[in-house]
N, C-alpha and C. Protein backbone atom coordinates (compact mmCIF):
# COMPACT_ATOMS: atom_id res chain seq x y z
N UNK A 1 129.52 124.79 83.75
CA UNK A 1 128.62 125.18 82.70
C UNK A 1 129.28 124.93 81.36
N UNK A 2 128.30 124.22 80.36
CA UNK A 2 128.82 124.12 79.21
C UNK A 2 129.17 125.69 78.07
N UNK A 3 130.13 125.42 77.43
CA UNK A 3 130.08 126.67 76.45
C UNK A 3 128.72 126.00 75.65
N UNK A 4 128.30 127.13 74.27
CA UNK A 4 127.58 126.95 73.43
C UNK A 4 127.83 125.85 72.74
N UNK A 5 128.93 125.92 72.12
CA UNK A 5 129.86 124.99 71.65
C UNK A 5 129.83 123.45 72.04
N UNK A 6 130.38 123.41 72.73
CA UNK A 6 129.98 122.15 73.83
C UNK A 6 128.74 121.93 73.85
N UNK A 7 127.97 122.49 74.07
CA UNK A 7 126.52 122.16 74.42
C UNK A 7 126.28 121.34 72.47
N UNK A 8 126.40 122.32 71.59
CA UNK A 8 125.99 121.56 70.36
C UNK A 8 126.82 120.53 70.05
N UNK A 9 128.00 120.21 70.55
CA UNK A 9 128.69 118.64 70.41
C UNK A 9 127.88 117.84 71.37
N UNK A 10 127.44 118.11 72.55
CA UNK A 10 127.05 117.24 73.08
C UNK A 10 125.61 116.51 72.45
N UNK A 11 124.80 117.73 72.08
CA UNK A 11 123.55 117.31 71.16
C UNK A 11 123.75 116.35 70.02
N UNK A 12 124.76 116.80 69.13
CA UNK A 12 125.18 116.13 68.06
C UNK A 12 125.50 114.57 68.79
N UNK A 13 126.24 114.67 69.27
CA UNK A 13 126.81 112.88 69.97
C UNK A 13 125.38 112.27 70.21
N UNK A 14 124.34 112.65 71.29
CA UNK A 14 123.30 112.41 71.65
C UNK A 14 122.22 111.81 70.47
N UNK A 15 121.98 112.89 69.52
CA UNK A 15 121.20 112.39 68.04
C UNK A 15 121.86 111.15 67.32
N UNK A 16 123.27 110.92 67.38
CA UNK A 16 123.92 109.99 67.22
C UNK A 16 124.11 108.92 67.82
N UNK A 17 124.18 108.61 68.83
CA UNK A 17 123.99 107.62 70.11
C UNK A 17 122.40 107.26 69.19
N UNK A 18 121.69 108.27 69.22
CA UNK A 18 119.95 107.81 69.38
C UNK A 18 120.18 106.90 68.43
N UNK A 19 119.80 107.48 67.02
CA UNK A 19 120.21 107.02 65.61
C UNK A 19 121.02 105.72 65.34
N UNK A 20 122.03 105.44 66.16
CA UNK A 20 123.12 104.08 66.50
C UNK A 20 123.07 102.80 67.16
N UNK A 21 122.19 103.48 68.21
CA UNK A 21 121.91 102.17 69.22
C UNK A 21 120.39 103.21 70.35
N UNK A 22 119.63 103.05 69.81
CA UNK A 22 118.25 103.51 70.14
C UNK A 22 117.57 102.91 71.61
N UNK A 23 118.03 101.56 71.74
CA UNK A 23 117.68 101.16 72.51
C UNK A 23 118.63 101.27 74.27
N UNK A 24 120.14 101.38 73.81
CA UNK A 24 121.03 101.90 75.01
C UNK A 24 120.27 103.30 75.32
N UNK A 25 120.16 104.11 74.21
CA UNK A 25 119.57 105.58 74.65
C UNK A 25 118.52 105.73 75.27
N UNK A 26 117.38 104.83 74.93
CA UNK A 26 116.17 105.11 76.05
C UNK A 26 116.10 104.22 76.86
N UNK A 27 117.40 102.93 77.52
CA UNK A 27 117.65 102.63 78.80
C UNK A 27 118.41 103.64 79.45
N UNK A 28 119.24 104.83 79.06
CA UNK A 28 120.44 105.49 79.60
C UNK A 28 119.07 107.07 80.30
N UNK A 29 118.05 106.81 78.80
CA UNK A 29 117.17 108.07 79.51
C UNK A 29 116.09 107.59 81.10
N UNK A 30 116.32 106.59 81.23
CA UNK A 30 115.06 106.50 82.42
C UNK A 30 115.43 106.93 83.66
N UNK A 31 114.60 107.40 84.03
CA UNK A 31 114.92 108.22 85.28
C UNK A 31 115.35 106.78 86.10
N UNK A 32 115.33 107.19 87.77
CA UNK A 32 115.22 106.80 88.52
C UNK A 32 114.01 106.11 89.00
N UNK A 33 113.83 104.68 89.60
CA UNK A 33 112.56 104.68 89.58
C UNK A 33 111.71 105.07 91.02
N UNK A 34 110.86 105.96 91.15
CA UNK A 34 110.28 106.19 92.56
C UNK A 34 110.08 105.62 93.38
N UNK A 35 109.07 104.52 93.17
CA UNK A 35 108.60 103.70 93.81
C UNK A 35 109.70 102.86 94.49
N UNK A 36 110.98 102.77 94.18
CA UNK A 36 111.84 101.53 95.14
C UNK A 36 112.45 102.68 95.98
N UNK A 37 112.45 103.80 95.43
CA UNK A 37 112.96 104.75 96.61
C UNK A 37 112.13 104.65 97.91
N UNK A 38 110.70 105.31 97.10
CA UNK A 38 109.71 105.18 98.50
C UNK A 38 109.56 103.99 99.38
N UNK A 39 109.53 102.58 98.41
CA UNK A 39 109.48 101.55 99.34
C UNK A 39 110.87 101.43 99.69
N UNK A 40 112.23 101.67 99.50
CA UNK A 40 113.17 101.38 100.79
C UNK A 40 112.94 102.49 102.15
N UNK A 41 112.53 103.79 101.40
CA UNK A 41 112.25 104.21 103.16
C UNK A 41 110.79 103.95 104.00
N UNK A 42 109.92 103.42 103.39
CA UNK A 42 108.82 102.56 103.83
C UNK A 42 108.87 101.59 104.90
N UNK A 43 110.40 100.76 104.18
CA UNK A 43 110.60 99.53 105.31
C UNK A 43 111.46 100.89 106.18
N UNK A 44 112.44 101.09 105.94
CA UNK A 44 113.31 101.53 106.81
C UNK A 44 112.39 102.01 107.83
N UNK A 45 111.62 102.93 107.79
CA UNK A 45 110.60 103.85 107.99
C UNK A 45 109.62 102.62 109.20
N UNK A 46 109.56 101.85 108.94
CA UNK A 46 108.43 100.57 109.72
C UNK A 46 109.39 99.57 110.44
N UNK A 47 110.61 99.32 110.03
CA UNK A 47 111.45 98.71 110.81
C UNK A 47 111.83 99.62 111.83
N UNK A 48 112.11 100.91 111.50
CA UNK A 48 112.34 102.15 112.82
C UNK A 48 111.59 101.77 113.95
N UNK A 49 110.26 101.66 113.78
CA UNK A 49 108.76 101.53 114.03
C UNK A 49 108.76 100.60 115.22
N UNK A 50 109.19 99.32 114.45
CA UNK A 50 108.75 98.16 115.06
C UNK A 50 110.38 98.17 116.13
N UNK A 51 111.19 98.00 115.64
CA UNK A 51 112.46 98.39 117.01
C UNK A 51 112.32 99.16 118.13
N UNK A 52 111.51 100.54 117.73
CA UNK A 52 111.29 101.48 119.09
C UNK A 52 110.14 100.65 119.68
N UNK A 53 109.30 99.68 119.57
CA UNK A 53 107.95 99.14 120.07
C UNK A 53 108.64 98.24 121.15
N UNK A 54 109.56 97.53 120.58
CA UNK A 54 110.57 96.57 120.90
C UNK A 54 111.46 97.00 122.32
N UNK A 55 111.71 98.15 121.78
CA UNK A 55 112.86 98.56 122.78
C UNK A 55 114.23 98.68 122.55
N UNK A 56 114.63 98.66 121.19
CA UNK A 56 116.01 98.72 120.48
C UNK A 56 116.29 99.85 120.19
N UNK A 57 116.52 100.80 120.95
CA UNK A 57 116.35 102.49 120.46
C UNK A 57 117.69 102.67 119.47
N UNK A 58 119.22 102.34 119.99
CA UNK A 58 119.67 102.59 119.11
C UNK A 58 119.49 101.95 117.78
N UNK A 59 118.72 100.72 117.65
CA UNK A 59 118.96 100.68 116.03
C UNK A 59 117.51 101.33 115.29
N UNK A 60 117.14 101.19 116.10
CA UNK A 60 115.93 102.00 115.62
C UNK A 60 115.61 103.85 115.11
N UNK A 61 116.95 104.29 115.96
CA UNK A 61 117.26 105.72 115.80
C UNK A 61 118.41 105.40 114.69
N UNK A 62 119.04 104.71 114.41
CA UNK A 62 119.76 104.08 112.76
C UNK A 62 118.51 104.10 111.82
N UNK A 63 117.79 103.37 112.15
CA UNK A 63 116.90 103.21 110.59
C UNK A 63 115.68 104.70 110.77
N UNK A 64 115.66 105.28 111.73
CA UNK A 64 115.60 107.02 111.19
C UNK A 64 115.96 107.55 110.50
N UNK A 65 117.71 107.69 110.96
CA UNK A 65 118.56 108.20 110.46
C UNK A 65 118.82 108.03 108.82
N UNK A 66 118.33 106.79 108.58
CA UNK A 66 118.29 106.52 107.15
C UNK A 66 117.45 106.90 106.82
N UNK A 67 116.65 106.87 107.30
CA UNK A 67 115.03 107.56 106.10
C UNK A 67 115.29 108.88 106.07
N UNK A 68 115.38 109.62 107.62
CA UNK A 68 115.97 111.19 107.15
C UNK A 68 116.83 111.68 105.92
N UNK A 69 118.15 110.80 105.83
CA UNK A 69 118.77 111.12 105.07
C UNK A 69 118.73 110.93 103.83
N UNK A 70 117.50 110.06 103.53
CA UNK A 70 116.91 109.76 102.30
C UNK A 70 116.25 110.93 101.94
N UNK A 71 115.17 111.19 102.59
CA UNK A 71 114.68 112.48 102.42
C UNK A 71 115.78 113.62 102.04
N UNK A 72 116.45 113.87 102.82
CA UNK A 72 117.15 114.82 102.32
C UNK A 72 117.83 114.78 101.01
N UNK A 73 118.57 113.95 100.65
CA UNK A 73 119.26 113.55 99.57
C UNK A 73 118.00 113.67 98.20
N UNK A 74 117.20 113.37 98.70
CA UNK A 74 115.82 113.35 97.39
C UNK A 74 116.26 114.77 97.31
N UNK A 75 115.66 115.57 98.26
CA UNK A 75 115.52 117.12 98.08
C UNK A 75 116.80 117.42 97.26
N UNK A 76 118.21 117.60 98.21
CA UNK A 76 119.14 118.05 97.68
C UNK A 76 119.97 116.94 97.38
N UNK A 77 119.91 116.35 96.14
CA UNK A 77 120.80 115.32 95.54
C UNK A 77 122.45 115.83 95.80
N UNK A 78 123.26 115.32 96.12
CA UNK A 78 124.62 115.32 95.80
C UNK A 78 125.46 115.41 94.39
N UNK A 79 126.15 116.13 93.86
CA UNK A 79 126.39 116.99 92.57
C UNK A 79 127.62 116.47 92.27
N UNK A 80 128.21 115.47 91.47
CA UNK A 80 129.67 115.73 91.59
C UNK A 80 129.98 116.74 90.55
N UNK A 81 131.08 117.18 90.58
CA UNK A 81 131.45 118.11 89.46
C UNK A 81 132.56 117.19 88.61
């Protein structure tokens, strides 16, 4: 957790960054984009699909395993400190 302190240097840098180079700042603000999330577990998700139809269980229980853990990771992102 930031002190108060910290928190208003960090603002200050931020208004400054904006003010400096405007355009790094609202490439640095864009989120993530959804849609390539959803479509990599889409395929993953349909390649699972088409392997178990097939008869490839283990790789097909792999590209589960990836979409699960996609899901999860959405929910609870990983934090570094």
């Amino acid at each position: 957790m930031l002190s108060e302190a910290e928190r208003r240097s960090l603002q200050e840098i931020e208004q400054r960054l904006l003010a400096d180079e405007p355009r790094l700042a609202r490439t640095m603000n864009r989120g993530v984009r959804p849609w390539l999330f959803y479509l990599f577990l889409l395929v993953f998700g349909g390649l699972g699909v088409l392997l178990m139809v097939i008869g490839a269980f283990g790789p097909a229980l792999q590209c589960m395993l990836v979409v699960a853990a996609g899901f999860v990771l959405r929910r609870y992102p990983i934090r570094l400190r």
